[in-house]
Protein backbone atom coordinates (compact mmCIF):
# COMPACT_ATOMS: atom_id res chain seq x y z
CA UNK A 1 -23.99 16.70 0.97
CA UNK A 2 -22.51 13.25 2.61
CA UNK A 3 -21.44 12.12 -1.32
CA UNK A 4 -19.29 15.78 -1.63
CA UNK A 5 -17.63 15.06 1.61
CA UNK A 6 -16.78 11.43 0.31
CA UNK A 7 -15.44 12.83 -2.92
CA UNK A 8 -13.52 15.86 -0.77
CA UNK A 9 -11.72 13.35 1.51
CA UNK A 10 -11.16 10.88 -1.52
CA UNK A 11 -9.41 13.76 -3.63
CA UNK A 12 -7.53 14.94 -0.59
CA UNK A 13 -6.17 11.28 0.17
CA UNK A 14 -5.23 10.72 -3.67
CA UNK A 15 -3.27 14.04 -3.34
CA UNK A 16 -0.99 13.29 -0.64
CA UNK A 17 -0.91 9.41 -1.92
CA UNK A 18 0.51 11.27 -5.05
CA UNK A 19 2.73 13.51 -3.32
CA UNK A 20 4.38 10.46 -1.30
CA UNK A 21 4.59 8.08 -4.20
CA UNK A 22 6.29 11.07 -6.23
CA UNK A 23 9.06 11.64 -3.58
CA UNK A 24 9.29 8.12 -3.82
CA UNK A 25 9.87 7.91 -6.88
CA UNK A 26 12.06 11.01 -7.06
CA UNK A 27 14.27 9.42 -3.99
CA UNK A 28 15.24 6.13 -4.63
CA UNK A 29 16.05 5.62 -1.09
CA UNK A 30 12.24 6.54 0.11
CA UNK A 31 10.74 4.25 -2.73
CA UNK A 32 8.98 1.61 -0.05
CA UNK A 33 8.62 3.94 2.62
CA UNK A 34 6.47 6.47 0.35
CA UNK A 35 4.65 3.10 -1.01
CA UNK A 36 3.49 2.55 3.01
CA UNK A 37 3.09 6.31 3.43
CA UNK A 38 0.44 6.11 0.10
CA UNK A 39 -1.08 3.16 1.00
CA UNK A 40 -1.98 5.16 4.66
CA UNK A 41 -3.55 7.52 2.88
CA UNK A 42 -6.13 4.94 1.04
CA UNK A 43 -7.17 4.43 4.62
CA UNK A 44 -9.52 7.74 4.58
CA UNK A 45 -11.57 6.43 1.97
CA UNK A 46 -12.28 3.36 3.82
CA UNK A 47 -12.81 4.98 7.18
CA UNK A 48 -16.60 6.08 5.95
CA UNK A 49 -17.05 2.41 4.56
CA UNK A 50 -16.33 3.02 0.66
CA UNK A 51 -14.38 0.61 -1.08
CA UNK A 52 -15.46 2.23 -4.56
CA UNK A 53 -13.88 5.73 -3.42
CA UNK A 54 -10.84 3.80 -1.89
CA UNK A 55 -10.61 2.05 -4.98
CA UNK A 56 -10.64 5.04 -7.06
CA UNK A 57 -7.98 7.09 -4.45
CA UNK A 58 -5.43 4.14 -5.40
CA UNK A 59 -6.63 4.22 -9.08
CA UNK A 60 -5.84 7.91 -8.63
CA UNK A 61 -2.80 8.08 -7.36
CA UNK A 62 -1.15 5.54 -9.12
CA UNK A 63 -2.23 7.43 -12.16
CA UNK A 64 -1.24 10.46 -10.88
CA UNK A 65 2.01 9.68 -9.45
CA UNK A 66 2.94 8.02 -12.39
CA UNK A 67 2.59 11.15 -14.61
CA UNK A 68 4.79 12.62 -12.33
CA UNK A 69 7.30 10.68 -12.05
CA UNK A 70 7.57 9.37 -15.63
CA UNK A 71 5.89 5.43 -16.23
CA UNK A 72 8.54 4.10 -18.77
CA UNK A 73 11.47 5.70 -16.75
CA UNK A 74 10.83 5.11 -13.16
CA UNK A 75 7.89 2.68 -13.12
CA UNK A 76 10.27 0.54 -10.95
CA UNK A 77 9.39 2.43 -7.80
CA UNK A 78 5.46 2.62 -8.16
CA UNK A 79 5.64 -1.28 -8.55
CA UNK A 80 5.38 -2.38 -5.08
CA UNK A 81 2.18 0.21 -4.59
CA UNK A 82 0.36 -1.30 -7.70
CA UNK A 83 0.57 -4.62 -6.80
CA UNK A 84 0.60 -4.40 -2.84
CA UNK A 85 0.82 -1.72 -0.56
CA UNK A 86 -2.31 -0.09 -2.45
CA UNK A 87 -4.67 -2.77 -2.45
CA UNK A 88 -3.66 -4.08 1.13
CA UNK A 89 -5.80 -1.54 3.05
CA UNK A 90 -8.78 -2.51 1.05
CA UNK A 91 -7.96 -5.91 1.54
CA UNK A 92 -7.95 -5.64 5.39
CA UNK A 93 -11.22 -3.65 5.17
CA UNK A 94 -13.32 -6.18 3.63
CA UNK A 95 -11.80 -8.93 5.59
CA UNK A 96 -12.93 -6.82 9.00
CA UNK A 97 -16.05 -5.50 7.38
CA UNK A 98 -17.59 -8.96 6.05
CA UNK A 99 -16.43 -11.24 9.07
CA UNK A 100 -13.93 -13.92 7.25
CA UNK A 101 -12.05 -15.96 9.24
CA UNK A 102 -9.19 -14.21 10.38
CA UNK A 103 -6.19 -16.86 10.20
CA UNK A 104 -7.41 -18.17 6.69
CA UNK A 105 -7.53 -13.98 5.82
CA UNK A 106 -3.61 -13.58 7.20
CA UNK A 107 -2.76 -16.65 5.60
CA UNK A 108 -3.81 -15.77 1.96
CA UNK A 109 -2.57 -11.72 2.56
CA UNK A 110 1.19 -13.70 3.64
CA UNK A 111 1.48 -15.57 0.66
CA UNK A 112 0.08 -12.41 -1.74
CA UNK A 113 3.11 -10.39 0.41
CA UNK A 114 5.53 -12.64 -0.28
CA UNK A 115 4.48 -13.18 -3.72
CA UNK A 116 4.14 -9.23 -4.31
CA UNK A 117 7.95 -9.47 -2.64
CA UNK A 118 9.42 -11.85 -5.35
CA UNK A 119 7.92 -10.63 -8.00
CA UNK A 120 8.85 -6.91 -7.20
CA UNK A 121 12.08 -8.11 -6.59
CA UNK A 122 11.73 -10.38 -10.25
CA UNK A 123 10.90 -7.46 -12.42
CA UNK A 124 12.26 -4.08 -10.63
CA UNK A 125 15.82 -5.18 -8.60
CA UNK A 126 14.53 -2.95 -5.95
CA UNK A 127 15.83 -4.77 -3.07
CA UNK A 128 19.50 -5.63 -4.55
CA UNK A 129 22.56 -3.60 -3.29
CA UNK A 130 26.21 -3.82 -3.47
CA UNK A 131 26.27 -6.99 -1.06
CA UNK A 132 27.39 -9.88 -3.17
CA UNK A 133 25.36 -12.49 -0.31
CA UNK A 134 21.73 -10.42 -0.49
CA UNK A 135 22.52 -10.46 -4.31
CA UNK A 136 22.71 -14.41 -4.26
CA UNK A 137 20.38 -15.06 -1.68
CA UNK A 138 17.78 -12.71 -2.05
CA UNK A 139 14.47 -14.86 -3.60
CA UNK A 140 15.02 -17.45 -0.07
CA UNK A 141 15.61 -14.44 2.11
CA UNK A 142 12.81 -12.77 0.61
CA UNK A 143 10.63 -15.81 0.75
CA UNK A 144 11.29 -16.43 4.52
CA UNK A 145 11.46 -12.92 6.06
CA UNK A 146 8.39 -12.36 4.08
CA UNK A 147 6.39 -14.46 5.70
CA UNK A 148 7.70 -13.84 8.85
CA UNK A 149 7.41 -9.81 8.95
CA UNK A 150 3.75 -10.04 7.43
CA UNK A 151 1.72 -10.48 10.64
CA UNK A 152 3.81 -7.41 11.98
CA UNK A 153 2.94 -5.81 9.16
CA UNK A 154 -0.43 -6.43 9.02
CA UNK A 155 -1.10 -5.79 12.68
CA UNK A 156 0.39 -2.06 11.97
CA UNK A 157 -1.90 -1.50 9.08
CA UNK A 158 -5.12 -2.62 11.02
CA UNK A 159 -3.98 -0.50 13.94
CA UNK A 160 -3.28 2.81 11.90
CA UNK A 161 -6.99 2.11 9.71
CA UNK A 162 -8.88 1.72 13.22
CA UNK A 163 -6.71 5.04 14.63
CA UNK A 164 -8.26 6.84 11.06
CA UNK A 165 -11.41 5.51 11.54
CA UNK A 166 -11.47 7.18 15.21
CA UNK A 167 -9.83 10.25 13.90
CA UNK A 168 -12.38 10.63 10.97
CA UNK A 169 -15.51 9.99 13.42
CA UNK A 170 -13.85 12.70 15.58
CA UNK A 171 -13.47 15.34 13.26
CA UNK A 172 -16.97 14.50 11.86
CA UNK A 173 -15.80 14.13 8.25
């Protein structure tokens, strides 16, 4: 019964990663914002200690949200999930679950942020806009407000996957 409860929650989280990568997608102005919102939702996976169903949930929904929303037309948008927001949660996870040195851990998830940044930024033009200064400066402003906004970032994420943890052990999922 514990394995249909997994699967349950892991289908449920896949939906509404769908749903918020699909407005995303749909609105170009709540492309990253429904990438954090999806990437939340891999959290439920991971709050009953399965990286295989989390892993699946953001196989899922990238899947999923990319029938949707069309892969050759609007791909653009689901970028930043695939190669980021997605895989971030799990990332966290194992880095709290197996004990690894936490500066050396922030470190490495900085430089795969900023990395996920520029190359988003490379292939999709998601962050350009009618300014003509971000349009010339964007790789150095990318590169340094990056690496300063990650830790933020990355406290956020750890606090909202230990508030799901306490929310999951509460309703007894």
């Amino acid at each position: 019964m514990r394995n249909a409860k997994l699967v349950a929650l892991s289908a449920i989280s896949a939906a509404f990663a769908t749903i918020f990568l699909t407005i995303g997608n749909w609105f170009t102005s709540f492309s990253l914002s429904g990438a954090f919102m999806a990437s939340l939702c891999i959290m439920l996976p991971l709050s009953k200690k399965s990286y295989k169903s989390a892993l699946l949930t953001y196989l899922a929904a990238l899947l999923l949200s990319g029938v949707f929303s069309g892969f050759f037309t609007r791909w653009d948008a689901l970028f930043p999930f695939a190669v980021f927001a997605g895989l971030h949660p799990i990332a966290n996870y194992f880095v709290a679950d197996k004990g690894i040195n936490k500066i050396l851990a922030l470190a490495v998830k900085d430089v795969w942020f900023v990395g996920a940044l520029l190359l988003t930024q490379l292939l999709t033009r998601i962050y350009v806009g009618e300014n003509e200064f971000l349009n010339e400066y964007i790789y150095p402003i990318l590169l340094v407000a990056g690496a300063v906004f990650f830790p933020l970032y990355d406290y956020v994420a750890g606090t909202f996957q230990r508030s799901v943890d306490i929310i999951i052990k509460r309703l007894k999922l």
